[in-house]
Protein backbone atom coordinates (compact mmCIF):
# COMPACT_ATOMS: atom_id res chain seq x y z
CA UNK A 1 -50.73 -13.03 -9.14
CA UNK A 2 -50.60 -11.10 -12.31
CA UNK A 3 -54.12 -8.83 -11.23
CA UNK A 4 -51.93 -8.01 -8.01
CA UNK A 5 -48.67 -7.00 -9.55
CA UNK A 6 -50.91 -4.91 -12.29
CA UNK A 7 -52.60 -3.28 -9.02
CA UNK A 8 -49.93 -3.28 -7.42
CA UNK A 9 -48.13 -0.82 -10.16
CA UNK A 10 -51.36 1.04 -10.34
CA UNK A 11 -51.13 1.95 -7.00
CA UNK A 12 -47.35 3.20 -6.91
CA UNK A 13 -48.22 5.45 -10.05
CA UNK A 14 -51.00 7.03 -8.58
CA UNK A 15 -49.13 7.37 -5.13
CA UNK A 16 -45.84 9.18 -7.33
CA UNK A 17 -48.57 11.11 -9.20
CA UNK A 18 -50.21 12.56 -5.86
CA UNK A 19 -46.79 13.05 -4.47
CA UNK A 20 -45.71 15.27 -7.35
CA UNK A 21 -48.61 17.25 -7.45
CA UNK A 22 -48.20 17.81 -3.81
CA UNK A 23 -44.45 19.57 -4.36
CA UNK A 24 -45.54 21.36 -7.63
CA UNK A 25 -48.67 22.46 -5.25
CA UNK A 26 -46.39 23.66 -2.69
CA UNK A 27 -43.77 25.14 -4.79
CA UNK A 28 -46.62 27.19 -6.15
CA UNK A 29 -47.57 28.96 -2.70
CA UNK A 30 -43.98 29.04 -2.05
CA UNK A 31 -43.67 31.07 -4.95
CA UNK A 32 -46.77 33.12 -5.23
CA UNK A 33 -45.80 34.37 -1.83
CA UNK A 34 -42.60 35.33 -2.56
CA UNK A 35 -43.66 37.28 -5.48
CA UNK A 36 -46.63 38.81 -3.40
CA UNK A 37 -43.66 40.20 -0.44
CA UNK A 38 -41.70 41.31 -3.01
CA UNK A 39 -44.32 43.10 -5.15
CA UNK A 40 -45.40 45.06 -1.64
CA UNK A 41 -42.14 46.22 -1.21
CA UNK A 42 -41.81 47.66 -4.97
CA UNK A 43 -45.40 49.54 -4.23
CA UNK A 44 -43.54 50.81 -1.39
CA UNK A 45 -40.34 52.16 -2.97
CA UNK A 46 -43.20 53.88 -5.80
CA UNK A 47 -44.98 55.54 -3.31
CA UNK A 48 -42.05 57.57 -2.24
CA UNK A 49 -40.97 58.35 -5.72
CA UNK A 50 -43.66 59.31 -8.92
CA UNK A 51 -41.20 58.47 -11.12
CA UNK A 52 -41.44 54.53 -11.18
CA UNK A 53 -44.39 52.86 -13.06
CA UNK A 54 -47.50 52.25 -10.45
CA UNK A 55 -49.48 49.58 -12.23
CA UNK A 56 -47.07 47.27 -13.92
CA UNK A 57 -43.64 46.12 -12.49
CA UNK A 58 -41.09 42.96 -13.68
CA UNK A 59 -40.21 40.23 -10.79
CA UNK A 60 -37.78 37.57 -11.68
CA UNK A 61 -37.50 34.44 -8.78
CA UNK A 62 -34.10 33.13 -8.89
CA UNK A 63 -35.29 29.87 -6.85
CA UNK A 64 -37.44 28.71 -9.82
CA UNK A 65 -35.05 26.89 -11.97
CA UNK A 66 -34.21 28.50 -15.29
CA UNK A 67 -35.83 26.23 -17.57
CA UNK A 68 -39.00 27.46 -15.90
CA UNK A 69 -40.78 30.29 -16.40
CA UNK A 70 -39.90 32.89 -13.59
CA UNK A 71 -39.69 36.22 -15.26
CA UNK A 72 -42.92 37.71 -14.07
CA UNK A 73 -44.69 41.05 -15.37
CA UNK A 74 -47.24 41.65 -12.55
CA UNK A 75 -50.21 44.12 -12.01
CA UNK A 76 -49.31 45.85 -9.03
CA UNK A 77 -53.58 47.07 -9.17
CA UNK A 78 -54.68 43.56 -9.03
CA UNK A 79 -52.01 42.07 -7.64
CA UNK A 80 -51.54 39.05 -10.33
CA UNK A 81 -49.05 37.85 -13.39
CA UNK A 82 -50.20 38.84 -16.26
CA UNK A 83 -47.34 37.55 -18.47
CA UNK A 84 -44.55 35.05 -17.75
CA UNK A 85 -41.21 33.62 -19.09
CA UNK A 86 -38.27 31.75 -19.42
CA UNK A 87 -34.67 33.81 -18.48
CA UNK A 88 -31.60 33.01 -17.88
CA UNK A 89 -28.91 33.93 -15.03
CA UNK A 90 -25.59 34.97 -15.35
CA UNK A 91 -23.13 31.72 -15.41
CA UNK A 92 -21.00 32.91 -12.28
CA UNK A 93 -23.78 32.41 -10.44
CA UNK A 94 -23.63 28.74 -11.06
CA UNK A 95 -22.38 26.32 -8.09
CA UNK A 96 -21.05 22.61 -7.07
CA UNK A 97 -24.27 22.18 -5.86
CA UNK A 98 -27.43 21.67 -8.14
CA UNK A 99 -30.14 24.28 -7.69
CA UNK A 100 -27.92 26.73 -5.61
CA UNK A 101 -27.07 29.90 -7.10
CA UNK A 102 -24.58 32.41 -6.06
CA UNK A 103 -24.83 36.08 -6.35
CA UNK A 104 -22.08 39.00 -7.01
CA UNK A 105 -21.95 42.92 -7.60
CA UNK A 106 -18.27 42.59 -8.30
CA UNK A 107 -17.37 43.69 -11.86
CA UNK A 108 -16.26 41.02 -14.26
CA UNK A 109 -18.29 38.37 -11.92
CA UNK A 110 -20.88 37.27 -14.68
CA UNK A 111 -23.23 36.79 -12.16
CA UNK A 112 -26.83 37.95 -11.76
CA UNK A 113 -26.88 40.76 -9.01
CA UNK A 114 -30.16 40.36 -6.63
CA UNK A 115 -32.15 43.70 -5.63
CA UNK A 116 -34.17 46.13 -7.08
CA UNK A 117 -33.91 47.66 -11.02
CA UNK A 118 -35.36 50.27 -12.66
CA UNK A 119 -35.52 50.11 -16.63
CA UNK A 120 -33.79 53.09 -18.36
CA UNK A 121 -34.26 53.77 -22.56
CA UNK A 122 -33.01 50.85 -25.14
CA UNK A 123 -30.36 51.23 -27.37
CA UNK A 124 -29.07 48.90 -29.90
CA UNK A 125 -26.19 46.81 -29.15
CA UNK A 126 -24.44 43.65 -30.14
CA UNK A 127 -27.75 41.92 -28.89
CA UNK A 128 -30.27 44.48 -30.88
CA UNK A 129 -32.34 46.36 -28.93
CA UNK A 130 -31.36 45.97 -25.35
CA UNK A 131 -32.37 48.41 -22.08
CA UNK A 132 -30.63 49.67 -19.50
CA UNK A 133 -30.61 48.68 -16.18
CA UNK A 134 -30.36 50.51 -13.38
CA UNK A 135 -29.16 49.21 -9.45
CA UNK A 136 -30.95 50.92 -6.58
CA UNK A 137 -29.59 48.47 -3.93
CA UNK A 138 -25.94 48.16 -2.71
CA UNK A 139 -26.47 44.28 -4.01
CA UNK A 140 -26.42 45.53 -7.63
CA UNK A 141 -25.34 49.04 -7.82
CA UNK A 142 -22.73 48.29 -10.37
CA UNK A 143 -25.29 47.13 -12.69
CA UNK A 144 -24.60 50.65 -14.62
CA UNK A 145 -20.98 49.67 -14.96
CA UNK A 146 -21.10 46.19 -15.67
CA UNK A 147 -23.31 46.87 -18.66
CA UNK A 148 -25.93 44.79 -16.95
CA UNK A 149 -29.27 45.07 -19.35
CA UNK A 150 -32.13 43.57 -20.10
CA UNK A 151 -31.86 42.07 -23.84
CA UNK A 152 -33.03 38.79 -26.14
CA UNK A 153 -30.82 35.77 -26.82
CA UNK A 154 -31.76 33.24 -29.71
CA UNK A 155 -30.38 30.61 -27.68
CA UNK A 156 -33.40 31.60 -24.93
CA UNK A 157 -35.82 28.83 -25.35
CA UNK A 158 -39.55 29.80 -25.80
CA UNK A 159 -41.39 27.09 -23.94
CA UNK A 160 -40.56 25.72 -20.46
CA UNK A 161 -37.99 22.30 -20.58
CA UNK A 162 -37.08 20.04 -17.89
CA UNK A 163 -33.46 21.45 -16.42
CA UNK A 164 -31.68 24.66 -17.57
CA UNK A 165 -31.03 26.74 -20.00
CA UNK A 166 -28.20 28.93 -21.73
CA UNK A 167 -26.73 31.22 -18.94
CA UNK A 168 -25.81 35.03 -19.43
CA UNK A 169 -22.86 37.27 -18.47
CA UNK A 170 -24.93 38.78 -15.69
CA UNK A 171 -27.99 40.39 -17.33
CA UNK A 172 -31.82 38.91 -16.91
CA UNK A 173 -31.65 37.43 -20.80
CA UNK A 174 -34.74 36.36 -22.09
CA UNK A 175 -36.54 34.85 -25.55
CA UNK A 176 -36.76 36.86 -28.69
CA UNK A 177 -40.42 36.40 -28.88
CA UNK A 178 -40.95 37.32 -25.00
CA UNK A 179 -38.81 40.17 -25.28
CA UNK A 180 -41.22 41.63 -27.71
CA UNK A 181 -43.92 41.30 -26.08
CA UNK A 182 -42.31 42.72 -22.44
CA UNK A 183 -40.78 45.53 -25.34
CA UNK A 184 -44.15 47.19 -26.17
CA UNK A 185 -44.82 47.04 -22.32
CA UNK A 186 -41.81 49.13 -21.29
CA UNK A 187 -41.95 51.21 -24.43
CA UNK A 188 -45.43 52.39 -23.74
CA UNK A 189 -44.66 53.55 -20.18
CA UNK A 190 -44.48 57.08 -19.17
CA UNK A 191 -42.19 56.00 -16.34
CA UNK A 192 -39.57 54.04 -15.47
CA UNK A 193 -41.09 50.21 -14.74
CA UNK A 194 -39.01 48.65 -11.79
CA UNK A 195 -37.77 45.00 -11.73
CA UNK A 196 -37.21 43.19 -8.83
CA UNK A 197 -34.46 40.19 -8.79
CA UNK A 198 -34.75 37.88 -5.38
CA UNK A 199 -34.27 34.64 -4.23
C-alpha cells in the first residue's frame, strides 16, 4: 500500500511537472512571436525614416508579468534578444482583475502608454540620469508632456521573482544595474533607438 501511494505521488509530480513545462513552453512561442510582429513593424517605420537606429531596437511585452523579465533589447540583423530585464509599469495601469492591465495617454493617469517610442538625449533628474521619451502613436503622444522617460529605480529588482514588482508613474522603470548596461547601448548610438511598448 505504501509502494502505491509513493508511486502514486511520483506520478502526480511528474504529471504537474510536464504540465508546467507545457504553459512555460507555450508562453514562450506566444511571446517570441509577439516580439518577432512587433520587431517587423519597427524595421518598417526605420525604413521610411534614417533617423531611427537599424540594428538595435528596445521591445517591452506588457503580457509578461512584471516580475519577469520582458524588457527586450533585440537585434533587428539577426532577429534575436540579446539582453533582457525586469521593468515595471505605471500603477494606473493596475486592475480588479489579476494579470490585466489597463492603458492611458491621459495626463496625470500614471499609466504605461502602449505604442511606439523613440529615445531622445538623458538628462539628470530626480532619478539620475534618465532619457527622454518620445510618442509616435496617438496611444502615447503625450509621453513628451507627461514627462514619460526611461530611468532606474533602486526598488527595481535585479533577478526575476515570482509575482510583481514596484510599479511606476507611467515610465518603462527598470534596475540600476540593467539600466547601465541598456545606458552604454543608447549612448553609443548615432541615432535615435526606437522602443516598442505592446500587449
Amino acid at each position: 500500500m505504501k509502494k502505491i501511494l509513493i508511486l502514486l505521488l511520483v506520478v502526480i509530480a511528474i504529471f504537474a511537472l510536464y504540465k508546467t513545462f507545457n504553459r512555460e513552453s507555450k508562453n514562450s512561442k506566444e511571446e517570441t512571436k509577439r516580439i518577432k510582429n512587433h520587431s517587423k513593424e519597427l524595421k518598417k517605420l526605420i525604413c521610411s525614416n534614417n533617423k531611427y537606429n537599424k540594428d538595435i531596437a528596445f521591445l517591452i511585452d506588457m503580457r509578461i508579468p512584471s516580475g519577469k523579465k520582458r524588457f527586450f533589447v533585440y537585434d533587428l540583423k539577426q532577429n534575436k534578444i540579446i539582453d533582457k530585464g525586469l521593468v515595471a509599469h505605471g500603477s494606473g495601469s493596475e486592475t480588479t482583475i489579476k494579470g490585466k492591465l489597463k492603458f492611458s495617454n491621459k495626463p496625470n493617469s500614471l499609466s504605461t502608454s502602449l505604442g511606439t517610442y523613440y529615445v531622445g538625449k538623458y538628462y539628470y533628474g530626480k532619478f539620475g540620469k534618465a532619457y527622454k521619451l518620445y510618442g509616435l502613436d496617438e496611444t502615447n503622444n503625450n509621453a513628451f508632456k507627461r514627462d514619460i522617460v526611461f530611468h532606474y529605480y533602486y526598488d527595481v529588482p535585479y533577478k526575476e521573482k515570482d509575482g510583481y514588482i514596484c510599479n511606476s508613474y507611467g515610465c518603462p522603470m527598470v534596475n540600476k544595474k540593467y539600466f547601465e548596461r541598456t545606458s552604454k547601448i543608447i549612448d553609443a548610438s548615432p541615432t535615435n533607438i526606437l522602443l516598442s511598448i505592446y500587449y
